[in-house]
Protein backbone atom coordinates (compact mmCIF):
# COMPACT_ATOMS: atom_id res chain seq x y z
CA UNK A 1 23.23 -6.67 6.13
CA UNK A 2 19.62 -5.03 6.19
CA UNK A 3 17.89 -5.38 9.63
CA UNK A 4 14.32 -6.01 9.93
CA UNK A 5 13.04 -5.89 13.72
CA UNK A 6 10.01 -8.42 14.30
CA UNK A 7 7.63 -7.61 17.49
CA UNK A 8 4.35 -8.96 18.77
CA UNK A 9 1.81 -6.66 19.44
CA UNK A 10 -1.62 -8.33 19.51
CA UNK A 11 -4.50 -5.40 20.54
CA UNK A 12 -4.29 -1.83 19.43
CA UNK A 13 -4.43 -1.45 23.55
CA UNK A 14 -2.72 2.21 23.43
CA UNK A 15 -0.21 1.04 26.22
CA UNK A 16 0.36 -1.97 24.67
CA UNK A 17 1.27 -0.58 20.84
CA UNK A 18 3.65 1.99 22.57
CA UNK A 19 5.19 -0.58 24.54
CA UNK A 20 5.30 -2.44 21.32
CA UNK A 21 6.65 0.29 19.79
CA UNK A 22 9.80 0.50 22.22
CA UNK A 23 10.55 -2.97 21.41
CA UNK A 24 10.62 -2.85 18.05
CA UNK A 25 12.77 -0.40 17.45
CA UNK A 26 15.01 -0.92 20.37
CA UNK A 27 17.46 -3.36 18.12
CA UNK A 28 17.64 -0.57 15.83
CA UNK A 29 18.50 1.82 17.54
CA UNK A 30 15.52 3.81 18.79
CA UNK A 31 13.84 6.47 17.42
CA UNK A 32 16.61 8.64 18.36
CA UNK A 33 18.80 7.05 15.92
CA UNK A 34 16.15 7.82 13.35
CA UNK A 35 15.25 11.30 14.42
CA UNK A 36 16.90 14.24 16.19
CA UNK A 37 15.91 17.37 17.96
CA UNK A 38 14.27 20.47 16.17
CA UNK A 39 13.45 18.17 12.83
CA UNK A 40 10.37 18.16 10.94
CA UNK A 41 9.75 14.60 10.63
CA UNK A 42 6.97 13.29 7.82
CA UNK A 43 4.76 10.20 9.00
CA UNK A 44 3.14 8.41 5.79
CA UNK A 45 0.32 6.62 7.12
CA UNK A 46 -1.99 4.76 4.54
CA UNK A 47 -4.78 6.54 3.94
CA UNK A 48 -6.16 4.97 1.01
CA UNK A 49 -10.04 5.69 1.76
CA UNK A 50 -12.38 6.93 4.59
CA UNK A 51 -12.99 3.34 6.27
CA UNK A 52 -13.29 2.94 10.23
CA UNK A 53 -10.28 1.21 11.83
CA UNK A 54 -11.58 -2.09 12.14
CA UNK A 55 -12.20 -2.32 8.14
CA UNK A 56 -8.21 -2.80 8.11
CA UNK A 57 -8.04 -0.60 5.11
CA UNK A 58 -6.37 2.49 7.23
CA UNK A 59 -3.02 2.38 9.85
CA UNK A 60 -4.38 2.25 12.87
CA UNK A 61 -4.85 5.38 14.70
CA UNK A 62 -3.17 3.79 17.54
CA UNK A 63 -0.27 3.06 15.74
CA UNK A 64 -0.14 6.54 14.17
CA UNK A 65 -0.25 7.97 17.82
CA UNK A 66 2.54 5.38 19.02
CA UNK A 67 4.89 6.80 16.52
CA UNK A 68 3.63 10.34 17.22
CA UNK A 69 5.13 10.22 20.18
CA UNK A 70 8.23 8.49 19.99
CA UNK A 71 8.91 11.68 17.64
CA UNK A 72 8.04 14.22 19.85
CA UNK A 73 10.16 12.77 22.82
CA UNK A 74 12.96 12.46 20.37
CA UNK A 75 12.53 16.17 20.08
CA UNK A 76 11.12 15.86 16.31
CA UNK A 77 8.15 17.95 14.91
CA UNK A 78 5.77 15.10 13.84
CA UNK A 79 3.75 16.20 10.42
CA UNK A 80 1.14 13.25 8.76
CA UNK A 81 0.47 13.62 5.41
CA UNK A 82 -0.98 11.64 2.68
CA UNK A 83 -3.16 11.23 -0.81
CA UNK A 84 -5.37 8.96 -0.47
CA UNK A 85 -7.28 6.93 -3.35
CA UNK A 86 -10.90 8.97 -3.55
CA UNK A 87 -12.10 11.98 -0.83
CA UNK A 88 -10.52 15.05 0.20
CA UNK A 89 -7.38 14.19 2.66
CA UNK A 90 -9.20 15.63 5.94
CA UNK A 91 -12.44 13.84 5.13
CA UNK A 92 -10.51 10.61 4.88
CA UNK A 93 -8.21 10.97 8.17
CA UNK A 94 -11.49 12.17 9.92
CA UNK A 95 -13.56 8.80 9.18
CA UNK A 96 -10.43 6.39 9.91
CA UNK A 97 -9.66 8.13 13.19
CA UNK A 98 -5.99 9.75 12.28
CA UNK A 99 -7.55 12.96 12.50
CA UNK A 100 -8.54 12.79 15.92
CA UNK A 101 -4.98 11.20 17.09
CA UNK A 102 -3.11 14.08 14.72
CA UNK A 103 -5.41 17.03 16.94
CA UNK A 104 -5.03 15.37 20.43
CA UNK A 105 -0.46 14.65 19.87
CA UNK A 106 -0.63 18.35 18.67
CA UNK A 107 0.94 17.00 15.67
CA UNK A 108 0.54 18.87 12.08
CA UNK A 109 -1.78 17.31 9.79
CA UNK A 110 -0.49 18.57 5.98
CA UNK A 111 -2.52 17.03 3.24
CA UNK A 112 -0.45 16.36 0.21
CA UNK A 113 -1.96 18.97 -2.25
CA UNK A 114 0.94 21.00 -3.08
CA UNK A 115 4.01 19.34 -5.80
CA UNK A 116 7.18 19.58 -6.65
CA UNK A 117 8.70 18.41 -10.09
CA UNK A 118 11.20 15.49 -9.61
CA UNK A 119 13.82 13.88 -12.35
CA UNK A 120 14.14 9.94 -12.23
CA UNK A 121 16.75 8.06 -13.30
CA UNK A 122 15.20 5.20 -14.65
CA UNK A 123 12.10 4.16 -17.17
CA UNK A 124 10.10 6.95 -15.70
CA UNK A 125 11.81 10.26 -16.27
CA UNK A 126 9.79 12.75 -14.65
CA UNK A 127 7.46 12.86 -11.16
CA UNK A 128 5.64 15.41 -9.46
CA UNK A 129 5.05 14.46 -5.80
CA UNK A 130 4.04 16.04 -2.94
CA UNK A 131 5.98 18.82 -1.27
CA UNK A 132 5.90 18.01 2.27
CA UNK A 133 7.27 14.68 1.52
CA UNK A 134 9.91 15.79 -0.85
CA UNK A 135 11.16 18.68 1.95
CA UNK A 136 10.62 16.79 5.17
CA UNK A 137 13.80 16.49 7.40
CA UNK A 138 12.86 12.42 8.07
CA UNK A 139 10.23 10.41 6.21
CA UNK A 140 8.80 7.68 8.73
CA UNK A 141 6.56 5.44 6.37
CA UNK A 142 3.68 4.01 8.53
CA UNK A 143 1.90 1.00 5.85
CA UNK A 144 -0.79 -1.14 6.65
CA UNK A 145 0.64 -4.73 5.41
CA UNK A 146 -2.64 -5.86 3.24
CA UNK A 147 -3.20 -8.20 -0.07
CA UNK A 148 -3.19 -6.39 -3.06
CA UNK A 149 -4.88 -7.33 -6.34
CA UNK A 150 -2.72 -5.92 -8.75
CA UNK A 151 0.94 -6.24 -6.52
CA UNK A 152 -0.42 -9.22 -4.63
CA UNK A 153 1.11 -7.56 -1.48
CA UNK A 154 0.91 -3.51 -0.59
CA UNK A 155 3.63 -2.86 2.17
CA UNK A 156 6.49 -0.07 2.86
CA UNK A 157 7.25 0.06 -1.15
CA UNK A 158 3.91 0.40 -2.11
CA UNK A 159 2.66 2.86 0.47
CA UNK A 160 4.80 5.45 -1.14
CA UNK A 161 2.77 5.71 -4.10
CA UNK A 162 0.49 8.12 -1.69
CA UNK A 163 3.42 10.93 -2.05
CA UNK A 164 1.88 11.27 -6.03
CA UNK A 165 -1.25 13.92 -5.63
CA UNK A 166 -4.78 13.30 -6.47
CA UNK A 167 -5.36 12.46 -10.14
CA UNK A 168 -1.90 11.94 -11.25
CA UNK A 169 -2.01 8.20 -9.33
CA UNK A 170 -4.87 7.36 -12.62
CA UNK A 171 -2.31 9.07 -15.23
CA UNK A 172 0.63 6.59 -13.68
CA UNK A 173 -1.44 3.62 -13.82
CA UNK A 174 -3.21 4.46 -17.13
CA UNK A 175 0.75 5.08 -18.26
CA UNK A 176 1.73 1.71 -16.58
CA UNK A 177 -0.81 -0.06 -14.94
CA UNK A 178 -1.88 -2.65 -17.83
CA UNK A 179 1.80 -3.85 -16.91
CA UNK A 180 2.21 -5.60 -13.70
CA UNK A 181 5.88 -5.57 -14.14
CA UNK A 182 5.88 -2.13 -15.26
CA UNK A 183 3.73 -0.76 -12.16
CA UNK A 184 5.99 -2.12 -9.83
CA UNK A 185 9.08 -0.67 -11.78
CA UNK A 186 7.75 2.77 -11.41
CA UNK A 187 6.39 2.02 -7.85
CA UNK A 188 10.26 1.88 -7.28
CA UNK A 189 11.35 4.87 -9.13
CA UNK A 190 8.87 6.39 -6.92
CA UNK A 191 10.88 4.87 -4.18
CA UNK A 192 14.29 5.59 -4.99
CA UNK A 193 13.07 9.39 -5.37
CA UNK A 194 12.96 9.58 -2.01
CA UNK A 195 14.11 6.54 0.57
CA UNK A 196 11.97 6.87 4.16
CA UNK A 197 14.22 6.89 6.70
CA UNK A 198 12.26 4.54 8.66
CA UNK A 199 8.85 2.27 7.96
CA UNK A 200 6.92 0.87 10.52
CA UNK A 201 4.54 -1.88 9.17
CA UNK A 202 1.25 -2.00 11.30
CA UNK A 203 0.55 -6.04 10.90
CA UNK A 204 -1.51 -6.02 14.53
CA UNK A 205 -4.62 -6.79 12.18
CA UNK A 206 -3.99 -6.91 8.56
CA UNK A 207 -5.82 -7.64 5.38
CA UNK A 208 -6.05 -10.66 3.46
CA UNK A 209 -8.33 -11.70 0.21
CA UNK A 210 -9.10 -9.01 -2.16
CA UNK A 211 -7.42 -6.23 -0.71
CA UNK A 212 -6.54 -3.26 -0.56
CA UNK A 213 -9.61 -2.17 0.02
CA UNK A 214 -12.14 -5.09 -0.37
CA UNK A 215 -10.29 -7.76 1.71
CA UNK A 216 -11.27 -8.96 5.15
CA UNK A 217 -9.45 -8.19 8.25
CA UNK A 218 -7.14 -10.67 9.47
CA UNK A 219 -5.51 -10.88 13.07
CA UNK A 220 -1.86 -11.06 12.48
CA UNK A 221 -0.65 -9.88 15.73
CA UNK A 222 2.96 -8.18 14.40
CA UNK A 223 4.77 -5.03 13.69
CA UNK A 224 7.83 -4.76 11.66
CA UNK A 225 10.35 -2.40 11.26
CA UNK A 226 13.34 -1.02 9.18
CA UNK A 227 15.14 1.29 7.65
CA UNK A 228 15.00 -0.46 4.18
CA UNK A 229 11.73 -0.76 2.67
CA UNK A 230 12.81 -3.42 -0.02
CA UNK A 231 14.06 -6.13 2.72
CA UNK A 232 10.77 -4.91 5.27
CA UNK A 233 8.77 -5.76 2.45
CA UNK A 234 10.54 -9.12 1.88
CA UNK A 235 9.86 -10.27 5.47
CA UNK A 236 6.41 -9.45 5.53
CA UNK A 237 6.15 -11.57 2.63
CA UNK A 238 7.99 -14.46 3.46
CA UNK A 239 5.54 -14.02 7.04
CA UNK A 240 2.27 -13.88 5.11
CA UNK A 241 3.27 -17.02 3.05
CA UNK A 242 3.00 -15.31 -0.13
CA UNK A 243 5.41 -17.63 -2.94
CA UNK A 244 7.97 -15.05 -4.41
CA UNK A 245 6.72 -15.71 -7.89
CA UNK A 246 4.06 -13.56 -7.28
CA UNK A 247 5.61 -10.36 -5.84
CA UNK A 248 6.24 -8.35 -8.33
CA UNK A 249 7.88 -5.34 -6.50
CA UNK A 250 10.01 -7.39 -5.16
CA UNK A 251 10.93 -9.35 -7.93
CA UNK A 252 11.96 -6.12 -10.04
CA UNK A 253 13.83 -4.29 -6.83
CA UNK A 254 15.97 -7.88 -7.18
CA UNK A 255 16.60 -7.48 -11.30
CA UNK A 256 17.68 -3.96 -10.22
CA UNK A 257 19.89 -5.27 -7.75
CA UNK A 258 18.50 -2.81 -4.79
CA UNK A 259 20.14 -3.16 -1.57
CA UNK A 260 17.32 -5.71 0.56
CA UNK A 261 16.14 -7.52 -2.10
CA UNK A 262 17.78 -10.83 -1.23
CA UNK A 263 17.03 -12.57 1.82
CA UNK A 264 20.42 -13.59 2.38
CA UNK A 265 21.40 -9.81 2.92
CA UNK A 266 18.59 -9.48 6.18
CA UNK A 267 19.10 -9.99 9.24
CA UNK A 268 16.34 -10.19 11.27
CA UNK A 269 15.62 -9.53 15.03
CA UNK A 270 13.54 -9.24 17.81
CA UNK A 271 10.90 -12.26 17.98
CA UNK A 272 12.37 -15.13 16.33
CA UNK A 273 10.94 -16.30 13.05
CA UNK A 274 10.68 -20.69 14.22
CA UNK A 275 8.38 -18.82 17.27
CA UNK A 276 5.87 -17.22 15.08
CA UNK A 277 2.73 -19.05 14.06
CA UNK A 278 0.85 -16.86 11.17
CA UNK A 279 -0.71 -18.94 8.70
CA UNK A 280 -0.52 -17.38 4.98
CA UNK A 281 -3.12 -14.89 4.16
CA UNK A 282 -5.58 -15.64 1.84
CA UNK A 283 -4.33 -14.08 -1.84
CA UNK A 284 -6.22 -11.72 -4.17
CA UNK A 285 -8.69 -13.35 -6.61
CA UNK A 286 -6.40 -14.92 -9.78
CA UNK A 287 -7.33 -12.18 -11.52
CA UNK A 288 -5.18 -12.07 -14.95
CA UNK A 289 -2.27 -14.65 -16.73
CA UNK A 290 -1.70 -12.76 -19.85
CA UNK A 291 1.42 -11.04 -18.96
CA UNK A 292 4.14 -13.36 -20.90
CA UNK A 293 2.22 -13.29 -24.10
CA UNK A 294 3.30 -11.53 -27.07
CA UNK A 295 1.60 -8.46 -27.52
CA UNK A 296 -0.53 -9.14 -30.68
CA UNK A 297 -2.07 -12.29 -28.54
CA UNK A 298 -2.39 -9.89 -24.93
CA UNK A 299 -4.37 -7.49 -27.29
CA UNK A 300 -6.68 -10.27 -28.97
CA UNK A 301 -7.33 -12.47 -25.49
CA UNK A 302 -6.90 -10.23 -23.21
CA UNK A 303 -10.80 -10.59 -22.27
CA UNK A 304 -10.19 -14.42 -22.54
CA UNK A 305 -7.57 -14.52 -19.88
CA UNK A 306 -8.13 -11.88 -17.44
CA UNK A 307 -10.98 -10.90 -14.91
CA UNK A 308 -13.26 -8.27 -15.45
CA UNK A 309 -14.84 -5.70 -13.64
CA UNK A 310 -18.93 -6.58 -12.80
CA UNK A 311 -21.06 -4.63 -10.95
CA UNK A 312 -23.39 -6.48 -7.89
CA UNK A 313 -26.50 -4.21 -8.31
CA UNK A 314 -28.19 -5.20 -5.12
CA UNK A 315 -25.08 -2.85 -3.56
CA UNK A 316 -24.15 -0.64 -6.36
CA UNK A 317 -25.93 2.78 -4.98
CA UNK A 318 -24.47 4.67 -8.64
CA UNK A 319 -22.35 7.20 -6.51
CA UNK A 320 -19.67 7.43 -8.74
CA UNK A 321 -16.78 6.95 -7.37
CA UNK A 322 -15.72 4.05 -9.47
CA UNK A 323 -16.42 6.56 -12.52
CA UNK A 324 -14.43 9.43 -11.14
CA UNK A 325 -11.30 7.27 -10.09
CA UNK A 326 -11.22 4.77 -13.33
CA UNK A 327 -7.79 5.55 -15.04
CA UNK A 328 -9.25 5.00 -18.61
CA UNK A 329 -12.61 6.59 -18.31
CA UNK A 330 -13.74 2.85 -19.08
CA UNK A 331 -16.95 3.52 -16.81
CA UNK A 332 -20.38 5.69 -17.17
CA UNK A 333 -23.78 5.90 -15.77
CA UNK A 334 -26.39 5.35 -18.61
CA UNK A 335 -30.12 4.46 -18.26
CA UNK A 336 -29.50 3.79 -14.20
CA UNK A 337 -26.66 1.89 -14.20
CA UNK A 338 -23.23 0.89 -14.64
CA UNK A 339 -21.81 0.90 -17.91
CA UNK A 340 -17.61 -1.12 -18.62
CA UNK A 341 -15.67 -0.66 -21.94
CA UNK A 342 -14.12 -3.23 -21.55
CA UNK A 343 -11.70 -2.85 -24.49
CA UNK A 344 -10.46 0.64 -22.50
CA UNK A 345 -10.35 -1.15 -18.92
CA UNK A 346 -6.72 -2.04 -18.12
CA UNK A 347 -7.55 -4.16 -15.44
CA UNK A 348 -6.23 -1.81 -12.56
CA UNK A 349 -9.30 -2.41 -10.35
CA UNK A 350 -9.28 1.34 -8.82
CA UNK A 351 -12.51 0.88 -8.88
CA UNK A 352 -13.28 -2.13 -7.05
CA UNK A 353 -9.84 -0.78 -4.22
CA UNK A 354 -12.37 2.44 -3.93
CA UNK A 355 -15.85 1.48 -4.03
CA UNK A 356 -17.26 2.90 -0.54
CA UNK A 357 -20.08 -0.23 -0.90
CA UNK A 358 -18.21 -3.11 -2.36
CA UNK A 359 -19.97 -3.65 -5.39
CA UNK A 360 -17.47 -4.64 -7.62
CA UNK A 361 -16.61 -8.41 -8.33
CA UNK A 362 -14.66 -9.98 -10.70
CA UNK A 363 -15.55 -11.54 -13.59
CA UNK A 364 -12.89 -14.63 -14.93
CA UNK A 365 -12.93 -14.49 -18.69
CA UNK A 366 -12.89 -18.77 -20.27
CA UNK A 367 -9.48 -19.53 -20.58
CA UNK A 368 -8.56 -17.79 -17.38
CA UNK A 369 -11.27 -19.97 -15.62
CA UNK A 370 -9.91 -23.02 -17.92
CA UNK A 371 -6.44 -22.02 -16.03
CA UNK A 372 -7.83 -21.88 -12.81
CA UNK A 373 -9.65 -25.94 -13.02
CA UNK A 374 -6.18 -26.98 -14.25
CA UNK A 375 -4.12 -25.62 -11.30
């Protein structure tokens, strides 16, 4: 049986998240089952872009600190590293507030610059990803649990995607990113490279709607915790209501047969699941119900029945981001504004998950809104 430890934390009170903390993983062990003296011991918060805390697009620098410390007093050497979406890595820990937590624990803040080649065993041969994360001692994956418009749900699983560097996350999802099913296949390969030892899910506030980086903020009041990603990632589901139709990492770690991807192999512990009240989260926009179709229909209605990218010009301020992080260089700046191929665009959405001004909407094509009226 996989555990997965429940806890309520409701503020990001700094007493009150390390007391949290405690609890958590106190059916598991503590951290000193997790982590012993004299290692170097990776934390993988998500760092996806520079937002302030309270945007819920971050871990919470509370959270960060929490686990910061449980290291050190375990006698580990606590490192935080990450890639995030757009933005150098310093600029992006400085506006969330990790920064500032990683300078006053005296921890070691290594941006993930630096790769090392890595064979796979499955679809997806070959990986580069970063070196600290490959050579840590202990990998303690720190997600925020958020909506996701592409996975529906971004969790432990997901979060690891930040160990591939800087512009090789567009070459993975212009290589498999027009395949939901795909994506999450190599989102596990990715996973399987290297298995945290621990992942800590900051739920305290998470993000529902149009996430992971355009959703709204959404008290949750939880943290999670286990050593196996795959069944963390199932409870936070099952505890955001989200039907398991719709999660497509976990529905491919279960055709793979990974160890947590069947409820009946967790256990769960701490606060008991008939004594929390979380209404579902709010899901990502419907956003595409091609995938199914033969390929010679995908290719012909693919415009038909799938969202596009549309740009809100009373907040577009044309800084470019959206054109620098677009997978398929499907987007330019021409005569003062935005410009789509939309025969290129795969229907990723990088660029709406990294716009710094949310000005990026969705636009249903007619027999995806035709869908929609019927459900």
């Amino acid at each position: 049986m996989e555990k997965v430890s429940v806890e309520r934390v409701q503020r990001y009170e700094r007493d009150e998240v390390r007391a949290g903390l405690c609890r958590l993983l106190e059916p598991l062990g503590g951290m000193a089952r997790y982590v012993k003296p004299g290692e170097r011991v990776l934390l993988k918060p998500n760092l996806l872009a520079g937002k302030p805390p309270e945007a819920a697009v971050t871990t919470h620098p509370e959270v960060l600190r929490a686990v910061i410390e449980s290291v050190q007093q375990a006698g580990g050497v606590a490192l935080v590293g990450d890639s995030p979406g757009i933005g150098s890595p310093r600029r992006v820990a400085e506006r969330s507030g990790l920064l500032r937590v990683i300078e006053e624990t005296g921890a070691e803040f290594v941006p993930f610059s630096e790769v090392l080649p890595v064979s796979g065993s499955g679809t997806f041969r070959q990986f580069e990803l970063a070196r600290p994360y490959l050579e840590a001692d202990r990998v303690i994956n720190l997600p925020k649990l958020k909506t996701h418009e592409m996975m529906t749900l971004t969790c432990c699983v997901k979060n690891l995607f930040g160990a591939v560097v800087g512009t090789q996350k567009a070459a993975w999802h212009l290589k498999a990113g027009a395949d939901k099913g795909l994506f999450a296949e190599m989102l596990l390969e990715v996973y399987l490279l290297r298995e945290p030892d621990l992942n800590i899910v900051d739920a305290i506030v998470a993000m529902e709607g149009n996430g992971p980086g355009s959703g709204d903020p959404r008290q949750v009041g939880l943290m999670l915790a286990g050593a196996n990603a795959v069944a963390v990632d199932l409870v936070a589901a099952e505890l955001a209501g989200i039907p398991r139709k719709l999660l497509y990492l976990e529905n491919a770690a279960r055709k793979k047969e990974l160890p947590g991807s069947r409820r009946e192999e967790i256990e769960t512990c701490g606060v008991p699941f008939g004594e929390i009240d979380c209404p579902p989260l709010k899901l990502p926009h419907l956003s595409d119900v091609q995938f199914g179709l033969p390929g010679f229909l995908k290719n012909r209605l693919r415009n038909q029945f799938s969202s596009r990218p549309e740009v809100d010009r009373d907040r577009c301020e044309l800084c470019g981001v959206c054109v620098k992080s677009c997978p398929p260089d499907a987007i330019r700046i021409e005569g003062g504004r935005l410009r789509f191929n939309y025969q290129r665009c795969i229907r990723c959405f990088c660029c709406r998950e990294l716009c710094p001004h949310a000005a990026l909407r969705l636009k249903d094509g007619v027999l995806l809104s035709l869908v929609k009226k019927l459900r």
